[in-house]
C-alpha atoms as a PDB file:
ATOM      1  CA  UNK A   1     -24.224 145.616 -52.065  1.00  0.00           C
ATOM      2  CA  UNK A   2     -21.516 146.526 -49.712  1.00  0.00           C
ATOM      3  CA  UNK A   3     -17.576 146.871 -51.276  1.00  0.00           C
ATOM      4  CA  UNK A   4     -16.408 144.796 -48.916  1.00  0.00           C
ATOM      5  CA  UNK A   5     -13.182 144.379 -51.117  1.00  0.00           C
ATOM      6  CA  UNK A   6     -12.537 147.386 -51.694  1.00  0.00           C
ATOM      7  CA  UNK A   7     -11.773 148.391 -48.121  1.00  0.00           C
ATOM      8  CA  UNK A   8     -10.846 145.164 -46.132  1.00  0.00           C
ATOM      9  CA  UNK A   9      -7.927 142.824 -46.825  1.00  0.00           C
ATOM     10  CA  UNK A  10      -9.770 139.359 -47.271  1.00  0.00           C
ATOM     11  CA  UNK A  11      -8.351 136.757 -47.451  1.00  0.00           C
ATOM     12  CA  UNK A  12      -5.436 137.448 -44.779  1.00  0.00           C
ATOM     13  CA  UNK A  13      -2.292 135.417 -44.697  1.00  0.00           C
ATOM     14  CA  UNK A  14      -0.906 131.980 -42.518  1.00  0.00           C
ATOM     15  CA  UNK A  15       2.336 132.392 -41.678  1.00  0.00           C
ATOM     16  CA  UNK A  16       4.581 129.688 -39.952  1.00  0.00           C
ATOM     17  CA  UNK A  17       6.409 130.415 -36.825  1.00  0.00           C
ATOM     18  CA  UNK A  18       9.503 128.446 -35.372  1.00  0.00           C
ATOM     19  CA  UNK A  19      10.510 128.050 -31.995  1.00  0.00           C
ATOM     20  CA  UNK A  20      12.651 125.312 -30.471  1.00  0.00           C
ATOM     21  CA  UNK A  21       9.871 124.411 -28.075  1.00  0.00           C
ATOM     22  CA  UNK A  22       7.954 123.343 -31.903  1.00  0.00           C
ATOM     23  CA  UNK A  23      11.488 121.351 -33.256  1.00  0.00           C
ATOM     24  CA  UNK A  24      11.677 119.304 -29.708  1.00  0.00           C
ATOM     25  CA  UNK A  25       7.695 118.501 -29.639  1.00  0.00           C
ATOM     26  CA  UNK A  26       8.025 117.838 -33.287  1.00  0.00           C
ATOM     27  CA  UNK A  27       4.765 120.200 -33.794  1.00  0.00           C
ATOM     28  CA  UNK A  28       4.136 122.559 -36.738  1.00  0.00           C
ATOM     29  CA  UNK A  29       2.726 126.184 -35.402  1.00  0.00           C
ATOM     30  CA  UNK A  30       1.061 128.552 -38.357  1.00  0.00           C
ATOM     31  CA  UNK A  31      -1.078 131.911 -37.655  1.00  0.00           C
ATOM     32  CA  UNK A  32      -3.885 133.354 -39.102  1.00  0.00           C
ATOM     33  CA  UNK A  33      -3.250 137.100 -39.217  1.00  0.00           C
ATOM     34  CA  UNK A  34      -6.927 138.421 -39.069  1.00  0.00           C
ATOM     35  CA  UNK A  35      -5.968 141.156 -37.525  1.00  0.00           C
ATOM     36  CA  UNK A  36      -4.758 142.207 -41.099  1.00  0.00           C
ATOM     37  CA  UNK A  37      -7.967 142.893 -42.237  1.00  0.00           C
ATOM     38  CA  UNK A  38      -8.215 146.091 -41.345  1.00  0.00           C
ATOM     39  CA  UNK A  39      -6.657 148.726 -39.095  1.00  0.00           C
ATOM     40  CA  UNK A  40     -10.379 149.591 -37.234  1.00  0.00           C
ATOM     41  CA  UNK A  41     -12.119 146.545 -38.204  1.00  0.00           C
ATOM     42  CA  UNK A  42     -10.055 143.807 -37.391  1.00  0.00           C
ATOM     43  CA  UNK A  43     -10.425 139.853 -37.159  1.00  0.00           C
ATOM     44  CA  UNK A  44     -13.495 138.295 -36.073  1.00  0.00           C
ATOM     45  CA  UNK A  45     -15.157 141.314 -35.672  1.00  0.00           C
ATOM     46  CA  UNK A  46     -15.362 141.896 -38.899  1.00  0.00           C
ATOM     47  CA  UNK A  47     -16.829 138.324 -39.871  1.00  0.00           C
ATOM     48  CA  UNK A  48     -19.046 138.853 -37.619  1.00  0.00           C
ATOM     49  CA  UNK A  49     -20.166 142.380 -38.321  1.00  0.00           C
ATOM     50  CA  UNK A  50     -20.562 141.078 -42.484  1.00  0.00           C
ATOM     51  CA  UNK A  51     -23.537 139.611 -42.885  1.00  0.00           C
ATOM     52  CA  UNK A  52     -24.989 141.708 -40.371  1.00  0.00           C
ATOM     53  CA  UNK A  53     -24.272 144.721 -42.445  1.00  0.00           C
ATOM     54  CA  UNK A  54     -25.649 143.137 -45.729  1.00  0.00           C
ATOM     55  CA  UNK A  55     -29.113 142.268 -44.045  1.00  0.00           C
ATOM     56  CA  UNK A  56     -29.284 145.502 -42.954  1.00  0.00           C
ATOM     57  CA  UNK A  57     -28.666 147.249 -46.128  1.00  0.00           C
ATOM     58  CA  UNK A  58     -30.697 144.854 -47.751  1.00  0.00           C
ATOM     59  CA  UNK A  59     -33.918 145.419 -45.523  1.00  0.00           C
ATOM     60  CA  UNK A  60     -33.117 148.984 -45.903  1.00  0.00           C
ATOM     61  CA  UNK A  61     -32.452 150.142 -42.670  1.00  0.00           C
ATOM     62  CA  UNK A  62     -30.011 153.249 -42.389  1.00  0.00           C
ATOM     63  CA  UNK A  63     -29.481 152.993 -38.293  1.00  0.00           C
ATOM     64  CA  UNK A  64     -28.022 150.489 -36.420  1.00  0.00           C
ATOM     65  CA  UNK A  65     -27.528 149.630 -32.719  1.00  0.00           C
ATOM     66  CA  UNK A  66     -25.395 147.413 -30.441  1.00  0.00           C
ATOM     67  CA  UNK A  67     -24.433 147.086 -26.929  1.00  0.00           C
ATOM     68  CA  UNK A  68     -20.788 147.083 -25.293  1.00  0.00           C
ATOM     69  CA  UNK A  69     -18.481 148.640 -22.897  1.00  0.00           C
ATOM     70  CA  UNK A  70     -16.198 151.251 -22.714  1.00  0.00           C
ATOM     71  CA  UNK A  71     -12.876 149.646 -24.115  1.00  0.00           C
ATOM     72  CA  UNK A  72     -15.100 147.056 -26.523  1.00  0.00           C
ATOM     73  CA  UNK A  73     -13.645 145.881 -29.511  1.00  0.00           C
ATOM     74  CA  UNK A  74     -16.816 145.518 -30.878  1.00  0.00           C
ATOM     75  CA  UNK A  75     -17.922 148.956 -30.240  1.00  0.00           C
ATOM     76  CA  UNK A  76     -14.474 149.966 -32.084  1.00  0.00           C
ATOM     77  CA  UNK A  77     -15.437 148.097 -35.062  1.00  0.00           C
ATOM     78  CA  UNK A  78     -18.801 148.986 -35.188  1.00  0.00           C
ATOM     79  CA  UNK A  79     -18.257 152.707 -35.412  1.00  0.00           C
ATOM     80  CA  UNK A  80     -15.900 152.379 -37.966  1.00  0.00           C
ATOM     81  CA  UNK A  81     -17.676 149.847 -40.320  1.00  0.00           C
ATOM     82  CA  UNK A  82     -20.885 152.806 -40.034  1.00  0.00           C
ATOM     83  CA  UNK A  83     -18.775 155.478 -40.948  1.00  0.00           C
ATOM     84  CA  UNK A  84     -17.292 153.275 -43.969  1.00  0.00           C
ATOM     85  CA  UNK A  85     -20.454 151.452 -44.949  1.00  0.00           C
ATOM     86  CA  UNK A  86     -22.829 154.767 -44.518  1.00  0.00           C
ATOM     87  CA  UNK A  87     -24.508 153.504 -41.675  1.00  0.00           C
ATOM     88  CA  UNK A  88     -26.173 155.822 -38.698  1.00  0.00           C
ATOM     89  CA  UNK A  89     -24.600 153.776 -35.603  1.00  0.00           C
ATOM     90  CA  UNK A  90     -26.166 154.054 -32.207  1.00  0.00           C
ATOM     91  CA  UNK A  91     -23.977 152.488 -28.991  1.00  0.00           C
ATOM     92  CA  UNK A  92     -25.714 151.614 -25.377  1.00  0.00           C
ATOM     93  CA  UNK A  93     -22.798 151.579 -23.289  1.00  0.00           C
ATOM     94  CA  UNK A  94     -22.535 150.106 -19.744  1.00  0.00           C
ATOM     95  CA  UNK A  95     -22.250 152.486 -17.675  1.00  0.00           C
ATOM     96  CA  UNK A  96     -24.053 155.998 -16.639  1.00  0.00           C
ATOM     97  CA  UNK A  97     -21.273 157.854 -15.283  1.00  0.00           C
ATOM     98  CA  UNK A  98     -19.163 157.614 -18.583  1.00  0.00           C
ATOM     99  CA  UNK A  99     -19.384 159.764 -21.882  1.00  0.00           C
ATOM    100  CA  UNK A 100     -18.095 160.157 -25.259  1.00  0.00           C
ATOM    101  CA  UNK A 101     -14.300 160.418 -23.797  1.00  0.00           C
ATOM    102  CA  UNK A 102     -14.044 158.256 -20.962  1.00  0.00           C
ATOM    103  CA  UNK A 103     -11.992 155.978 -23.043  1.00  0.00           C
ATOM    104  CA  UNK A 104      -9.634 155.703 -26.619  1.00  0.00           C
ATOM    105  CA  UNK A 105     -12.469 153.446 -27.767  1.00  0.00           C
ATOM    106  CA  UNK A 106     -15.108 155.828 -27.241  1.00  0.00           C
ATOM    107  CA  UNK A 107     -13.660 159.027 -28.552  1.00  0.00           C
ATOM    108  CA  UNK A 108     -12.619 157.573 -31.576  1.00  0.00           C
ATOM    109  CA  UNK A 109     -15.500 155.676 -32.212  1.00  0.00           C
ATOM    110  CA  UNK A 110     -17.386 159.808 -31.628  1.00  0.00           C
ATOM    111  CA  UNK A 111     -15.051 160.913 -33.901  1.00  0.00           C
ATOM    112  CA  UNK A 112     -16.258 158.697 -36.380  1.00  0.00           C
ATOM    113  CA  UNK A 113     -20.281 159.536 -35.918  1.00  0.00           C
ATOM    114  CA  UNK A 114     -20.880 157.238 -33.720  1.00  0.00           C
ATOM    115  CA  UNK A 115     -23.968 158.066 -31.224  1.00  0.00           C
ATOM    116  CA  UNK A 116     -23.891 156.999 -27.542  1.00  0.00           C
ATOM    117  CA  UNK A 117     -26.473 156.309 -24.719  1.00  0.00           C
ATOM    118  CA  UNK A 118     -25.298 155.625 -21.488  1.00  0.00           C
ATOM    119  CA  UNK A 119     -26.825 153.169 -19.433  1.00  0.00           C
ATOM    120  CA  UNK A 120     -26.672 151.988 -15.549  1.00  0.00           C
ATOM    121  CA  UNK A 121     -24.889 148.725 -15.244  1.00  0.00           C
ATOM    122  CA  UNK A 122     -28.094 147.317 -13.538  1.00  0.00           C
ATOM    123  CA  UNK A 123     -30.030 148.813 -16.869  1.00  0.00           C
ATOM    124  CA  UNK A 124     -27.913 147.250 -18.681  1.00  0.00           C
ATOM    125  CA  UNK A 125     -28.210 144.020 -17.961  1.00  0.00           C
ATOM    126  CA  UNK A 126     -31.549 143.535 -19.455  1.00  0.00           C
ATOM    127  CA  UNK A 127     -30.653 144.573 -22.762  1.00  0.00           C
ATOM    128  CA  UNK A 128     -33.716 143.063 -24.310  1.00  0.00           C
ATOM    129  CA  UNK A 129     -35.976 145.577 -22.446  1.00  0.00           C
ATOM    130  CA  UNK A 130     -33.373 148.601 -23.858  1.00  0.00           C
ATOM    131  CA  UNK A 131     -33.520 147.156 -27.253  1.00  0.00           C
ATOM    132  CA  UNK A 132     -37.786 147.222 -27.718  1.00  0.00           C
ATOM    133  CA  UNK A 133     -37.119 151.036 -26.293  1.00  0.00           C
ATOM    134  CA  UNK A 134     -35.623 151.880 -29.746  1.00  0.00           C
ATOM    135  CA  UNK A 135     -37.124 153.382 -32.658  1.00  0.00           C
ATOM    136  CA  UNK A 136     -38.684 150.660 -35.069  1.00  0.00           C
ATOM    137  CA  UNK A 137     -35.799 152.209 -38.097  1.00  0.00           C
ATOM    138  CA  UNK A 138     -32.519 150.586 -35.631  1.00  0.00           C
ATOM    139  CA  UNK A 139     -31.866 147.266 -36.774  1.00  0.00           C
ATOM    140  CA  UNK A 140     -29.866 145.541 -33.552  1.00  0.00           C
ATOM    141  CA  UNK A 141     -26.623 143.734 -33.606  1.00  0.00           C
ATOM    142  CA  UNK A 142     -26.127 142.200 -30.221  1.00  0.00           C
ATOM    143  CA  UNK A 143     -23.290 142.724 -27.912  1.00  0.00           C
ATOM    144  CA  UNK A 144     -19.999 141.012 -29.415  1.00  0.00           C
ATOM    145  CA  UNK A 145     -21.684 141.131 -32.341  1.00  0.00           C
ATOM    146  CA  UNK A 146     -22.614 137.501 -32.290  1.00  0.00           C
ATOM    147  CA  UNK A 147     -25.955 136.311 -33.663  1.00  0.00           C
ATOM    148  CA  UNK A 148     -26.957 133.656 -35.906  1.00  0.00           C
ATOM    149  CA  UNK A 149     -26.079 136.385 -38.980  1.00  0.00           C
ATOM    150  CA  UNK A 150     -22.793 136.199 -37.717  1.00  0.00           C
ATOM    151  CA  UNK A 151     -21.331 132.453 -37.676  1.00  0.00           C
ATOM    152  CA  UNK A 152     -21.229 132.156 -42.010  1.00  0.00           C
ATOM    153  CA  UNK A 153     -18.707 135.335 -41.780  1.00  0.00           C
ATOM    154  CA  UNK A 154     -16.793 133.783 -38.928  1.00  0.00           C
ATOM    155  CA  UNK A 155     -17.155 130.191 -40.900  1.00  0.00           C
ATOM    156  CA  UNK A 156     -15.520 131.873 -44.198  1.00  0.00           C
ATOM    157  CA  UNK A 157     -12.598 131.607 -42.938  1.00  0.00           C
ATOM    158  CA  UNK A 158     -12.340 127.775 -43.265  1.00  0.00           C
ATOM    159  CA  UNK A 159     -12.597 128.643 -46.997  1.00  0.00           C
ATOM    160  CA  UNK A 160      -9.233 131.009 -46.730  1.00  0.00           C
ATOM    161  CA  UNK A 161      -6.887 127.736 -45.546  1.00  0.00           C
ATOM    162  CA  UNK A 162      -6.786 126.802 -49.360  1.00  0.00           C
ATOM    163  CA  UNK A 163      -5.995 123.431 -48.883  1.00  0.00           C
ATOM    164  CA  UNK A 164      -3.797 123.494 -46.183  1.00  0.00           C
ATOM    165  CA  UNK A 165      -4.113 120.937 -43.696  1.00  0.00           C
ATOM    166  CA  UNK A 166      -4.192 121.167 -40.132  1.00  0.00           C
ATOM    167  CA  UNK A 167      -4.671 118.721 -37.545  1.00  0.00           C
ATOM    168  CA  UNK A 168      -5.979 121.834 -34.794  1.00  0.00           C
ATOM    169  CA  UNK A 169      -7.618 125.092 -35.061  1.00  0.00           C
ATOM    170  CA  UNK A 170      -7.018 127.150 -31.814  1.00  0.00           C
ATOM    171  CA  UNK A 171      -9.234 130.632 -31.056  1.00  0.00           C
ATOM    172  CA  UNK A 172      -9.484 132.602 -28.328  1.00  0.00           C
ATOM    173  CA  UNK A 173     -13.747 132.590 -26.598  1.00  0.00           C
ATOM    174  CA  UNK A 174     -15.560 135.725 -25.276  1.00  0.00           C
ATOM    175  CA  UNK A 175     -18.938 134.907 -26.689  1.00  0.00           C
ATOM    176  CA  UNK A 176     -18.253 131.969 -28.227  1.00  0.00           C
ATOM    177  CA  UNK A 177     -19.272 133.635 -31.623  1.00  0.00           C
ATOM    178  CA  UNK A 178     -16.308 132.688 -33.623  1.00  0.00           C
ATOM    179  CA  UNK A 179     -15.780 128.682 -31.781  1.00  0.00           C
ATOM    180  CA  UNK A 180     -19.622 128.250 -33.418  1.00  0.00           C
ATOM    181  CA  UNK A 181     -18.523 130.394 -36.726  1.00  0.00           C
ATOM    182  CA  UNK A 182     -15.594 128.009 -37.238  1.00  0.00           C
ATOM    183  CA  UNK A 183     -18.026 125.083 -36.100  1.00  0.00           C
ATOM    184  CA  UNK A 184     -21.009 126.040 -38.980  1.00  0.00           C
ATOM    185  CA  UNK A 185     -18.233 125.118 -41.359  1.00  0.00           C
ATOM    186  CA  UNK A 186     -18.110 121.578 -41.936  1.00  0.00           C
ATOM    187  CA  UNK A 187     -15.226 121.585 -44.059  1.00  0.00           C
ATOM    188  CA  UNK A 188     -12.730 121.551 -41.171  1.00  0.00           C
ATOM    189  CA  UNK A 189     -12.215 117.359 -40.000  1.00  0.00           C
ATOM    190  CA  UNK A 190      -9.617 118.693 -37.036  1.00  0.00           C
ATOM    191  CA  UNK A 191     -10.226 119.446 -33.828  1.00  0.00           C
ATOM    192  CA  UNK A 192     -10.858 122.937 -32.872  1.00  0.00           C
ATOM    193  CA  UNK A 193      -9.541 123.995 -29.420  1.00  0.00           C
ATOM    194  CA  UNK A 194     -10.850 127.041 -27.811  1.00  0.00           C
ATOM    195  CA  UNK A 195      -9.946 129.035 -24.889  1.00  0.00           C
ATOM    196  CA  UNK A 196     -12.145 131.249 -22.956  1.00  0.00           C
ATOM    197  CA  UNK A 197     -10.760 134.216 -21.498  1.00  0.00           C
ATOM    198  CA  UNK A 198     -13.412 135.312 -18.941  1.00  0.00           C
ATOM    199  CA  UNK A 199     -13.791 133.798 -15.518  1.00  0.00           C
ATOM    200  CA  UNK A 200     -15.844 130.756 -15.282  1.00  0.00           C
ATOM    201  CA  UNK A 201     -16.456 129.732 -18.981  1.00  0.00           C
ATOM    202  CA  UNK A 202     -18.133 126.392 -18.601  1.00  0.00           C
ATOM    203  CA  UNK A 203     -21.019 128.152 -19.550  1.00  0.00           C
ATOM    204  CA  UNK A 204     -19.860 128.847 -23.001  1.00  0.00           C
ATOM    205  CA  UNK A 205     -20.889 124.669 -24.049  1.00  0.00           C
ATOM    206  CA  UNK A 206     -24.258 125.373 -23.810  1.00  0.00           C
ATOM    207  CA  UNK A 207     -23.866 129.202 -25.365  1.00  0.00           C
ATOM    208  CA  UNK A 208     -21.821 127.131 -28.295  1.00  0.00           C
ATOM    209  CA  UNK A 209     -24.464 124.462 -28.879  1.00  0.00           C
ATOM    210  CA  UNK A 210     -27.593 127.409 -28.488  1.00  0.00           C
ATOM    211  CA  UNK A 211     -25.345 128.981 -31.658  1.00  0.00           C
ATOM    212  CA  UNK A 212     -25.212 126.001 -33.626  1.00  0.00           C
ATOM    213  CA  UNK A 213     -28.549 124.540 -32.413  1.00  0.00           C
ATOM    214  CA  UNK A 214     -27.096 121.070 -31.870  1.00  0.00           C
ATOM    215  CA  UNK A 215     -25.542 119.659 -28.587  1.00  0.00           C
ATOM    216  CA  UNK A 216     -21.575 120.410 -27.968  1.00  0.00           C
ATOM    217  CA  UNK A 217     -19.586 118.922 -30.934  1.00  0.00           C
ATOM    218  CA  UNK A 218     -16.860 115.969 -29.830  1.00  0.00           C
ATOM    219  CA  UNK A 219     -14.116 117.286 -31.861  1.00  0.00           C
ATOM    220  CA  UNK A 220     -13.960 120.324 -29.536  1.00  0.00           C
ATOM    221  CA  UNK A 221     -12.112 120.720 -26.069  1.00  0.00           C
ATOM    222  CA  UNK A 222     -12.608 124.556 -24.401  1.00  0.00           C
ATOM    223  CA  UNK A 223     -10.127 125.686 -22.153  1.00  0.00           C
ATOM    224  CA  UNK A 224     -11.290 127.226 -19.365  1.00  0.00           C
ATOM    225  CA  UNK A 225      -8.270 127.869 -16.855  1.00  0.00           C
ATOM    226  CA  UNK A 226      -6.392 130.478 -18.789  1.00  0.00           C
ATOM    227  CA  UNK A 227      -8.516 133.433 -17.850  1.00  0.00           C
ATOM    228  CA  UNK A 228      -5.682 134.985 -15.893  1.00  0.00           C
ATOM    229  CA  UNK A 229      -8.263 136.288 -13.306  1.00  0.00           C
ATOM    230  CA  UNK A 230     -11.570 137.161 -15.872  1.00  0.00           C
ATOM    231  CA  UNK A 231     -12.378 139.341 -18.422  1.00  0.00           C
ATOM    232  CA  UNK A 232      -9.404 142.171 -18.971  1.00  0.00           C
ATOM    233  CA  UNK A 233      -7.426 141.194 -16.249  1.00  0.00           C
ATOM    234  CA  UNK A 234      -3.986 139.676 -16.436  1.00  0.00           C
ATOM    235  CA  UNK A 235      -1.170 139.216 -14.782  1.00  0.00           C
ATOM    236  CA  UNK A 236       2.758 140.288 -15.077  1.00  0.00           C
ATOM    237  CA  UNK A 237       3.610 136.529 -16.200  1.00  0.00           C
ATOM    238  CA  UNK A 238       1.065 137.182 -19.511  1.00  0.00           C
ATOM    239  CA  UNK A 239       2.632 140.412 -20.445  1.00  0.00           C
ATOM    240  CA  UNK A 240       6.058 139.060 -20.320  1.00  0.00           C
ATOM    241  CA  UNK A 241       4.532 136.292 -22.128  1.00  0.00           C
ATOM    242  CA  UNK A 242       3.213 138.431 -25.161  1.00  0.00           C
ATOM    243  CA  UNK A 243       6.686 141.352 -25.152  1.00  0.00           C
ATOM    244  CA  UNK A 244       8.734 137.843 -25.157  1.00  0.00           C
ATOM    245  CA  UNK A 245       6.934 136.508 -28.413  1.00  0.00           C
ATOM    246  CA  UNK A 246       5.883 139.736 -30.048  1.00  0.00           C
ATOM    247  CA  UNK A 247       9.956 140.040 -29.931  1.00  0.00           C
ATOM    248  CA  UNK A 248      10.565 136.740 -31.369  1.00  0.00           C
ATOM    249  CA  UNK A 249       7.947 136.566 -34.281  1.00  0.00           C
ATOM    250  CA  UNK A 250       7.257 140.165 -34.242  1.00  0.00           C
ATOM    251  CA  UNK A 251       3.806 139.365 -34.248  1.00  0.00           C
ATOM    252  CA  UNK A 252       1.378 142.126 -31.553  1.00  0.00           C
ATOM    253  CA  UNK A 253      -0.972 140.432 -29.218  1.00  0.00           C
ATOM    254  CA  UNK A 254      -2.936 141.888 -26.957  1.00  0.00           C
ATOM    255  CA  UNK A 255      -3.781 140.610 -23.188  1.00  0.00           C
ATOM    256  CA  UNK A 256      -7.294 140.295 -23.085  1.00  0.00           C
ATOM    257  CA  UNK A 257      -7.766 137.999 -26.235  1.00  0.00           C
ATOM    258  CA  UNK A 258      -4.792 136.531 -28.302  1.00  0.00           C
ATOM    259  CA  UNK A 259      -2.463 136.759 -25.629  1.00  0.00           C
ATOM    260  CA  UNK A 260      -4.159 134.387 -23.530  1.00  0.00           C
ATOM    261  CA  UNK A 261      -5.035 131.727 -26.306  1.00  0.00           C
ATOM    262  CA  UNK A 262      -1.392 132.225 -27.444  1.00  0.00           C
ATOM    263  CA  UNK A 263       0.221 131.256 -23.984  1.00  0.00           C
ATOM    264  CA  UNK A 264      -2.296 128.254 -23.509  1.00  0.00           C
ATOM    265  CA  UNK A 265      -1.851 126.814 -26.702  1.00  0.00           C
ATOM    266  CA  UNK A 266       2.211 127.082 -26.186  1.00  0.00           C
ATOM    267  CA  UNK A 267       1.599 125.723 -22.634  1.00  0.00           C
ATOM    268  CA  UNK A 268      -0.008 123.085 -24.036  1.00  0.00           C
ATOM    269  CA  UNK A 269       2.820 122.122 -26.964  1.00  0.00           C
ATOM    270  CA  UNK A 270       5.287 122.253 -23.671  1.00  0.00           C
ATOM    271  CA  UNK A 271       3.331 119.769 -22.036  1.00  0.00           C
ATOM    272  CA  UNK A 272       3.529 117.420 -24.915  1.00  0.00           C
ATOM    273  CA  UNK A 273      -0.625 117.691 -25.334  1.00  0.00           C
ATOM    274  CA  UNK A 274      -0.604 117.944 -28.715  1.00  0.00           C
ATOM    275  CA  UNK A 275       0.387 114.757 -31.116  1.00  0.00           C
ATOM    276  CA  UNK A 276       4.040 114.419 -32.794  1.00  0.00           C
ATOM    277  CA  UNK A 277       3.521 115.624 -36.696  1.00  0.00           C
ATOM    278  CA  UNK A 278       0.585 118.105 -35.211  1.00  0.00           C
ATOM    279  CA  UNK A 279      -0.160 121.092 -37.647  1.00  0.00           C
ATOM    280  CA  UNK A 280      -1.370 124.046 -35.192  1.00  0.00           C
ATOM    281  CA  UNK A 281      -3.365 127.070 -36.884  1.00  0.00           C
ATOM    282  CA  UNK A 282      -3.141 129.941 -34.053  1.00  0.00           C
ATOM    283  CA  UNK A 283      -5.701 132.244 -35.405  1.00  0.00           C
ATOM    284  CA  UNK A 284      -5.295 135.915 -34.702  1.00  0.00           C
ATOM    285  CA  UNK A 285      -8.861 137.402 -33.601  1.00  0.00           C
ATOM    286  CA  UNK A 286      -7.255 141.326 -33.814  1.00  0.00           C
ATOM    287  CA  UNK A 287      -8.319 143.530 -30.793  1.00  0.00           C
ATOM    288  CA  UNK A 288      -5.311 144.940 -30.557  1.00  0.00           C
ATOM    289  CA  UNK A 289      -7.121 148.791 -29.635  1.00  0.00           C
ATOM    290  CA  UNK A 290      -7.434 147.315 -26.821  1.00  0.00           C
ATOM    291  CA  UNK A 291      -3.987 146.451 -26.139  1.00  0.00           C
ATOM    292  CA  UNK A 292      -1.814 147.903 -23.261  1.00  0.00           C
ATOM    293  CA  UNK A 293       0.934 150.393 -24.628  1.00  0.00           C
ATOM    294  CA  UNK A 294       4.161 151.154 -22.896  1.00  0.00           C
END
């Protein structure tokens, strides 16, 4: 087995924050700080990466490989949970012209053993074809680390609410990895709102319902207009967005994921969306190595 609890902080705490905007909408707001769980392996990433790791050790494999970008999260927690876990990790990473220090994410992730092959972004795109290139001994955790082993780690944290009731669950979407996680859990009665932050995220119903194997679920609404511009991009009005409420609740968000499901789901409480009495769980994916520094 893997000491998961010896290295990452499980279960991570809710805290309640107060605003006026909450007192005049007569609305509740709590967050789930998974980015607690660990400096390098924060938030969903780790839920995702769990199970993963324990069929892998289990089936006795020794290398693994995964897919991402330059600035990935993913990538970040990948090379840390094989330098932790005693894993050989293996990265395809878009793009040919890069290497090992073309980025924060990368060199760290070298730093900690991590190997890298570097791929054209037309390559890349058919990252089934790259994967049956590999060596038989890799076992291969998908970009964004979502798969099917990943929605019960994601779904644990349904357990970690002990008791607490809330009326709405709110996550930010790349994937839709840890919407379905949360989904898998059937312990939740609320609704579950999520918001995509890449360009275009209809798409991510049918992703959703491929993940859970079962047409979209009713007690879910995706938001899909709160992409300020796709994937990593953002504007000035989301950055003084996140240095307004890291200031207030001195809680760090970054502007690719929590930033954006942050200023929707306050958006939404402004335009009285949300139910008087509503109890809002804001939960805190991490990412923040990939958050702009001043």
């Amino acid at each position: 087995m893997l000491e998961f609890e010896r290295i990452i902080n499980i279960p991570t705490p809710i805290v309640q924050i107060f605003d006026d905007l909450f007192e005049e909408k007569q609305v509740e707001v709590f967050v789930k700080r998974d980015d607690l769980t660990h400096e390098h392996i924060s938030g969903n990433k780790f839920r995702k990466l769990k199970y993963n790791l324990l069929f892998a050790k289990n089936k006795g494999f020794k290398k693994l490989a995964t897919f991402g970008g330059a600035y990935s999260n993913h990538i970040a927690a990948f090379a840390e949970a094989c330098a932790l876990f005693g894993f050989e990790g293996l990265g395809i990473i878009r793009g040919d012209e890069l290497n090992e220090n073309s980025s924060p994410t990368l060199k760290r992730a070298t730093e900690r053993g991590m190997k890298f092959t570097f791929v054209s972004r037309t390559a890349y795109r058919d990252k089934d074809k790259i994967a049956e290139s590999l060596p038989k001994d890799y076992f291969i955790i998908p970009e964004g680390g979502t798969n099917t082993l990943a929605l019960p780690g994601v779904g644990e944290l349904i357990n970690e609410l002990n008791s607490q009731q809330f009326d709405y669950i709110c996550t930010a979407v790349g994937t839709g990895g840890t919407m379905a996680g949360l989904l898998s859990n059937h312990d939740f009665k609320g609704k579950i709102i999520g918001v995509a932050v890449l360009k275009n995220g209809d798409f991510l119903r049918n992703d959703i319902s491929g993940f859970l194997n079962k047409d979209f679920p009713e007690n879910v609404m995706l938001e899909t207009e709160y992409h300020f511009g796709g994937y990593g991009k953002h504007n000035a009005e989301l950055l003084d967005f996140i240095k307004t409420f890291e200031a207030k609740h001195q809680i760090p968000l970054d502007q690719v994921y929590t930033g954006k499901m942050f200023y929707s789901i306050l958006e939404k409480i402004k335009k009285g969306d949300f139910e008087k009495g509503s109890r809002i769980l804001l939960i805190h994916t991490g990412g923040l190595q990939g958050k702009l520094r001043e």
